[in-house]
Each structure stands twice: as C-alpha cells, then as structure tokens.
C-alpha atoms as a PDB file:
ATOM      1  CA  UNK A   1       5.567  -1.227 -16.372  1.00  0.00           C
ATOM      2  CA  UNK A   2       4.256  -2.980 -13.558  1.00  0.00           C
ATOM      3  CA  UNK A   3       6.665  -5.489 -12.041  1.00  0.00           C
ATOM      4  CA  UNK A   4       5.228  -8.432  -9.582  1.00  0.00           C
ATOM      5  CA  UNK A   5       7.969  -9.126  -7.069  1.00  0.00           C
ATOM      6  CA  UNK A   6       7.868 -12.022  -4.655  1.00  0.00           C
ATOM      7  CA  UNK A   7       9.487 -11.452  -1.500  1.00  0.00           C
ATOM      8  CA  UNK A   8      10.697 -14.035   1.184  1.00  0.00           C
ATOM      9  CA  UNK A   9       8.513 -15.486   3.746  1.00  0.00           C
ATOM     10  CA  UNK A  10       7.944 -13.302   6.709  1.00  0.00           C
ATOM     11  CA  UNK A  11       7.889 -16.657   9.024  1.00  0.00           C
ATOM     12  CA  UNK A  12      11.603 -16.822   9.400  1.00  0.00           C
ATOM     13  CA  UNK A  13      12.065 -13.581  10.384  1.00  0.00           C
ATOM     14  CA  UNK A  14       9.620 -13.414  13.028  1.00  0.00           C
ATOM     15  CA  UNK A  15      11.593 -16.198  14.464  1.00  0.00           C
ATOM     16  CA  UNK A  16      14.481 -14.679  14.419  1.00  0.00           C
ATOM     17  CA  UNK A  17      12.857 -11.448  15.774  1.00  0.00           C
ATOM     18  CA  UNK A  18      11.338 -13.174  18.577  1.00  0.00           C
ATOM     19  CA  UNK A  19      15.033 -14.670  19.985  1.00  0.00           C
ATOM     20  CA  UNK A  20      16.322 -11.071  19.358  1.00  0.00           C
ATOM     21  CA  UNK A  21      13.588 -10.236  22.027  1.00  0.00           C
ATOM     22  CA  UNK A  22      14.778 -13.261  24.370  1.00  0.00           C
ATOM     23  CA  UNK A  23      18.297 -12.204  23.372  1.00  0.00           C
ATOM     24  CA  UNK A  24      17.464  -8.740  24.753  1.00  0.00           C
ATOM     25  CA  UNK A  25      15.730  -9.515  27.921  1.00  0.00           C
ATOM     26  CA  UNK A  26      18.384 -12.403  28.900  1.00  0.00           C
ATOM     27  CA  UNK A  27      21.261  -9.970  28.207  1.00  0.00           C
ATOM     28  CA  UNK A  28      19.505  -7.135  30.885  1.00  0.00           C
ATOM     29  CA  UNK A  29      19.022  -9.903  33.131  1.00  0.00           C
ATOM     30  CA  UNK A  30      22.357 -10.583  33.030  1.00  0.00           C
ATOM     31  CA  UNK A  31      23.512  -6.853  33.475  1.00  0.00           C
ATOM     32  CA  UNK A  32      21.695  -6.355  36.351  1.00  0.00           C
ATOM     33  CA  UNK A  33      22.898 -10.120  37.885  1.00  0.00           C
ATOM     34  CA  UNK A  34      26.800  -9.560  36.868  1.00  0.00           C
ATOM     35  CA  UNK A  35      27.079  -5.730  35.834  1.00  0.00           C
ATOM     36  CA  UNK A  36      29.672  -7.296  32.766  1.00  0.00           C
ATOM     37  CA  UNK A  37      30.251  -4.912  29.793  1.00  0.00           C
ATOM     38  CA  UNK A  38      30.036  -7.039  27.363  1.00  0.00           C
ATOM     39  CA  UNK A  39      26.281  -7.798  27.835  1.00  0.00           C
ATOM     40  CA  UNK A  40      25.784  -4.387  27.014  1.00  0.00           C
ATOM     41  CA  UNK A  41      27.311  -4.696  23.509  1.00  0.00           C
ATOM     42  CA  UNK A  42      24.876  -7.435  23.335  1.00  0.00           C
ATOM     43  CA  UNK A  43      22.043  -5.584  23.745  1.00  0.00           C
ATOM     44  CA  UNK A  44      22.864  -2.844  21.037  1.00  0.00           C
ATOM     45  CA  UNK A  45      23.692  -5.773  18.542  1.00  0.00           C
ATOM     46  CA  UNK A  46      20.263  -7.407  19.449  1.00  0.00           C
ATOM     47  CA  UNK A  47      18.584  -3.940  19.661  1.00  0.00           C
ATOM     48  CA  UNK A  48      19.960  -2.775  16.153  1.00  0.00           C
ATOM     49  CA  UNK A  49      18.887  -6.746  14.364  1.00  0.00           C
ATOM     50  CA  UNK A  50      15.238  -6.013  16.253  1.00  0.00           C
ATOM     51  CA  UNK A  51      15.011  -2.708  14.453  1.00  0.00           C
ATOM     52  CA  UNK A  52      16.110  -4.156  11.354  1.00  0.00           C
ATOM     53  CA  UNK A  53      13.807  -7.078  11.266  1.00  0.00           C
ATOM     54  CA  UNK A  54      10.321  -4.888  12.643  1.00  0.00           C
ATOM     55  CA  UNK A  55      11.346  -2.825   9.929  1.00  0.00           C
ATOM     56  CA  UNK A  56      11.546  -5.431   6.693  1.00  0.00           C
ATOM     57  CA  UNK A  57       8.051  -7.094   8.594  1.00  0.00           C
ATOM     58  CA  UNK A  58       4.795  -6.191   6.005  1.00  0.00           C
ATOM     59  CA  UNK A  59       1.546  -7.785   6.234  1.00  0.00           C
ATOM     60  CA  UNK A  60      -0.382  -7.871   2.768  1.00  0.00           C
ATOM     61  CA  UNK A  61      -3.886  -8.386   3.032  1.00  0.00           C
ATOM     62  CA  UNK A  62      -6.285 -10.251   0.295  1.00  0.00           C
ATOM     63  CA  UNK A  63      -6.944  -8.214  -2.397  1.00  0.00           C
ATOM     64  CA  UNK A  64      -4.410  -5.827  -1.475  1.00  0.00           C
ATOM     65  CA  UNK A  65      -0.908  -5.116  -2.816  1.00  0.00           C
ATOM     66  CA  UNK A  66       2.152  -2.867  -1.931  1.00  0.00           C
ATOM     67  CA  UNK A  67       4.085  -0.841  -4.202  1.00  0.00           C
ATOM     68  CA  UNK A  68       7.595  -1.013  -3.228  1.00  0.00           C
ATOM     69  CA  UNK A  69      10.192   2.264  -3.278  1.00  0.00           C
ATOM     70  CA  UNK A  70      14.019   2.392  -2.484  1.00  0.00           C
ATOM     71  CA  UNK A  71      15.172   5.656  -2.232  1.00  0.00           C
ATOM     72  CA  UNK A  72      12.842   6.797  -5.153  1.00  0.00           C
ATOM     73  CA  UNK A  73      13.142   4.539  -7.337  1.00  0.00           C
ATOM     74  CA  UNK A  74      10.422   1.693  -8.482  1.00  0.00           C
ATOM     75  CA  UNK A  75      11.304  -1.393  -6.974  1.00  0.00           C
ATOM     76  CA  UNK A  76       8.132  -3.691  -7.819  1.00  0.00           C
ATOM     77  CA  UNK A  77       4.870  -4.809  -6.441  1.00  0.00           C
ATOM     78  CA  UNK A  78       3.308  -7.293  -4.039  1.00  0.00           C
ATOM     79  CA  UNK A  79       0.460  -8.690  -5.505  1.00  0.00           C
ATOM     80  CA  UNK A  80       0.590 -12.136  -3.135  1.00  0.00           C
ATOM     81  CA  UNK A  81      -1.442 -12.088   0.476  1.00  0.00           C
ATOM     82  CA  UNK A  82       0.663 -13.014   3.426  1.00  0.00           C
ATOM     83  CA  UNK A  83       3.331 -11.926   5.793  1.00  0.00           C
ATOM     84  CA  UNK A  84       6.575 -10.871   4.126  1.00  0.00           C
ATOM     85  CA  UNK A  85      10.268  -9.642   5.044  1.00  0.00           C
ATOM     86  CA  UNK A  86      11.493  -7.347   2.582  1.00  0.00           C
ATOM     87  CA  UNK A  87      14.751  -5.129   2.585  1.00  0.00           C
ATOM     88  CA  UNK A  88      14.126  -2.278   5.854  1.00  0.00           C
ATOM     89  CA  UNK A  89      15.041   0.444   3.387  1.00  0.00           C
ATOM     90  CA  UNK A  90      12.204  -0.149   1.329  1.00  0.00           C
ATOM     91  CA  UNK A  91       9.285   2.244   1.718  1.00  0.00           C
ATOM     92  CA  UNK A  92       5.471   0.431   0.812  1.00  0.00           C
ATOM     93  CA  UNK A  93       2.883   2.107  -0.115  1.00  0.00           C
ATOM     94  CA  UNK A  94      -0.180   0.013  -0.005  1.00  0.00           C
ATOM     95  CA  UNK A  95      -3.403   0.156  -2.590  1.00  0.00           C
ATOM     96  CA  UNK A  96      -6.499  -1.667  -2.811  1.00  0.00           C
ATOM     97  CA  UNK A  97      -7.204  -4.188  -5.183  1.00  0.00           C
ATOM     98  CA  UNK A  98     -10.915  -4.353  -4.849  1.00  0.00           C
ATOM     99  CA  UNK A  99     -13.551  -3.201  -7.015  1.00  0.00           C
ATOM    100  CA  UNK A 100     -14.776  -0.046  -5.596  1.00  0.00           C
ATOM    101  CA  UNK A 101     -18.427   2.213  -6.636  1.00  0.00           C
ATOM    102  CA  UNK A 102     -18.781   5.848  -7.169  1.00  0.00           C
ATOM    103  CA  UNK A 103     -21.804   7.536  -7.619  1.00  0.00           C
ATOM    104  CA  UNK A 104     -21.428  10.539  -9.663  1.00  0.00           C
ATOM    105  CA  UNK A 105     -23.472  13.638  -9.215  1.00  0.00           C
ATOM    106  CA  UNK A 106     -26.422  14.078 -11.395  1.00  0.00           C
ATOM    107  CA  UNK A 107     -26.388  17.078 -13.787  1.00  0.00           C
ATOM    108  CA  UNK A 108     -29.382  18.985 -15.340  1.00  0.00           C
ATOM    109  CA  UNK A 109     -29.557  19.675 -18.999  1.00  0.00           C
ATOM    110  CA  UNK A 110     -31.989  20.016 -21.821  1.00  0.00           C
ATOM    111  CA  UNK A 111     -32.429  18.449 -24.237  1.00  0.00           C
ATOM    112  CA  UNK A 112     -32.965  19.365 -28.569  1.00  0.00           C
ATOM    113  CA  UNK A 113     -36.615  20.177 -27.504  1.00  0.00           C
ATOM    114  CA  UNK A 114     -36.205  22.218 -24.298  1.00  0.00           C
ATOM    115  CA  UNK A 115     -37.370  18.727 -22.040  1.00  0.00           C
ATOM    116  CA  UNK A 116     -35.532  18.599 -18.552  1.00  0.00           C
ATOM    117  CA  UNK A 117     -33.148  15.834 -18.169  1.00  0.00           C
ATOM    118  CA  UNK A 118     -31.382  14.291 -15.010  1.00  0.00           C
ATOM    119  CA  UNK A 119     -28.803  12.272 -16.444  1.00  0.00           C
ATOM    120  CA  UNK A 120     -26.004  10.344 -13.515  1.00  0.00           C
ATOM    121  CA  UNK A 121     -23.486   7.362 -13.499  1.00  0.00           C
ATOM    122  CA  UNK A 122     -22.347   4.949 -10.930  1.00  0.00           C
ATOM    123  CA  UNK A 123     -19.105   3.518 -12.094  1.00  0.00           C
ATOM    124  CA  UNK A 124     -17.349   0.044 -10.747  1.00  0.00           C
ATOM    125  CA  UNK A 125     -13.756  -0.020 -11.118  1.00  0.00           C
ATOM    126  CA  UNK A 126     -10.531  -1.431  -9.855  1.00  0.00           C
ATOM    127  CA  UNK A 127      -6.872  -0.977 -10.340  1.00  0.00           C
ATOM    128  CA  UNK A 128      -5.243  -2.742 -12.763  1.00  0.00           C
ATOM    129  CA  UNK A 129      -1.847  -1.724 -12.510  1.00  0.00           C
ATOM    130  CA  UNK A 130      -0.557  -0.360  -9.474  1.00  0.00           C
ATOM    131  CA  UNK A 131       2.063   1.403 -10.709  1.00  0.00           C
ATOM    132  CA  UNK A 132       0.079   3.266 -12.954  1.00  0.00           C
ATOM    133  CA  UNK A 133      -1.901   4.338 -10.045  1.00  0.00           C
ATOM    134  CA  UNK A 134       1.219   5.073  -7.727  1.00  0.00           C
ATOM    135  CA  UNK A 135       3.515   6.941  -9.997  1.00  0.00           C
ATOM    136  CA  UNK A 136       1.002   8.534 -12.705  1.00  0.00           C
ATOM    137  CA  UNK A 137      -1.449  10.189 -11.054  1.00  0.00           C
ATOM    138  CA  UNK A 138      -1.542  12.377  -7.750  1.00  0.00           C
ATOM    139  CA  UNK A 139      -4.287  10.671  -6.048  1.00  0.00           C
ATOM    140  CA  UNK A 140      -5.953   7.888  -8.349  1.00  0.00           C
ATOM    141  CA  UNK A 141      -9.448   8.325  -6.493  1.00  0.00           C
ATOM    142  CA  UNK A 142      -9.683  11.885  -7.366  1.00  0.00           C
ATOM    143  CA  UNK A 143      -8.372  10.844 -10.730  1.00  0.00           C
ATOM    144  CA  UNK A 144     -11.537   8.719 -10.998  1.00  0.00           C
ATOM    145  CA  UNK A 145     -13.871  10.798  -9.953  1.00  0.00           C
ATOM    146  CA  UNK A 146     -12.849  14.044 -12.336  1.00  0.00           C
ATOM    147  CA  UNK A 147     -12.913  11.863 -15.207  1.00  0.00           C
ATOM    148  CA  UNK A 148     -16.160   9.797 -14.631  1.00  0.00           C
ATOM    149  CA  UNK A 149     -17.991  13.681 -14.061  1.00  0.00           C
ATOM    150  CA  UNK A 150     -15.777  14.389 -17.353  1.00  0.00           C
ATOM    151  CA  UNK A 151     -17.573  11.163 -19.117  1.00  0.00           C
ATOM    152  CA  UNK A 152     -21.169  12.025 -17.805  1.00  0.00           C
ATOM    153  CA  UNK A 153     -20.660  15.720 -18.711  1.00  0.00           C
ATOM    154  CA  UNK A 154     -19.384  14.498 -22.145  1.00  0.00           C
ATOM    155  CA  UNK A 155     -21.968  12.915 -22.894  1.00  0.00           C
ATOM    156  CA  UNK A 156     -24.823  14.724 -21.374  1.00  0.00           C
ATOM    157  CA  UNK A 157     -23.566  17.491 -24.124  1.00  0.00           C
ATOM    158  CA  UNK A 158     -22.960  14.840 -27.070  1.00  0.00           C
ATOM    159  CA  UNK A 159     -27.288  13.578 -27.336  1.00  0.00           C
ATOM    160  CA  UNK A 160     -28.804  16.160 -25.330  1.00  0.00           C
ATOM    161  CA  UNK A 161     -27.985  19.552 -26.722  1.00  0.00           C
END
C-alpha cells in the first residue's frame, strides 16, 4: 500500500520565502519612515505567505524518507533525498531507511541431554515499506525487537528441548 509521491522542488520556494523576508523588512522600514497604513497590510500578507512557505519547507536526508499525513489520512511517501515544498497542512513523519543491528539477549536452555546452552541472534534489517511501519505497528523498533526474542525463543525450544 505504499505510495511514492514526488513533491516539487523546494528551490523555488525558498526564493520566494527569502523576498517575503525582504518584503517584510522593507515594509517596517517604510512604517517607521512614512507611518502609512497600508504597509501594515503588507506585512500581515507577507507574514501569513512566510508562515505558509516555512511550513511546506522539508529536508529529506539520504536514506531517509517521510511519510506524509493530511488530516489523518495517508497521503504518500518521500523516498527521494533533497529539499522539498509540500502542501503546509501536511504532517511528516520521518523514518530511516538504513539497515540497522540488534543484538538480542542470550537465553539459557538445555538441551535433550541436560548440556547448558547459550543460544543469541544479531539481526540486520531495514524497512521496506514505510507505511507498513507507520500505520501497522505502534513503534516498529519495539516491533523488531519482540519478535526477533520471539524467533530466538522459538527456536531455542524447537532443537533444544
């Protein structure tokens, strides 16, 4: 169900958030040079498109991606690195792509005979689809680390015992 989206370019819109900026400080120049109204206006126009663009501003680092949300509702991921302007009303939640260790604990059995046996895993994983991970699961490293004790414990019962 995962769905690769590929926003606009974030370059644009740091342009235009960067005159918003100038926009701003000219206009409170000119309020304190003239005291005119209508530079006021300007400012909450230029105030409200700054808020608007800082918002809708995401970075996505390499082997990272972002899960995107609108109100709720699955909007698709960001799987591509690079500065992006998406809609402000998104919300993005960001996971790692990377291939990631854990070191499970070691458990104690016994084996047929009555031997002592330390048996432990170290896993390497990664996520393959984020929405999986996002919408699934309540926290997909926990999820990974109760089922890779589950595995160990599984079969430290199904060749020792």
């Amino acid at each position: 169900m995962e769905k690769i989206i590929k926003p606009t370019s974030g370059y644009l819109a740091l342009v235009f958030l960067l005159l918003s900026i100038l926009g701003i400080v000219f206009s409170f120049i000119q309020i304190a040079a003239t005291d005119n109204i209508a530079y006021i206006a300007l400012v909450a126009v230029l105030f409200v498109v700054f808020i608007v663009i800082i918002k809708g501003l995401i970075i996505v680092n390499p082997n990272h991606s972002r899960v995107l949300n609108l109100f709720g509702n699955y909007v698709g991921t960001i799987k591509a690195n690079g500065l992006f302007f998406i809609n402000p009303f998104y919300t993005a939640q960001k996971i790692s792509l990377r291939s990631e260790n854990l070191q499970g604990q070691t458990l104690k059995v016994n084996d047929k005979l009555g031997n002592p046996i330390e048996i432990a895993a170290v896993i390497v994983w990664k996520i393959g689809d984020t929405y999986k991970a996002a919408y699934d699961v309540q926290s997909y490293m926990d999820y990974v680390r109760v089922q890779s004790e589950a595995a160990v414990r599984h079969l430290a019962v199904s060749f020792c015992i």
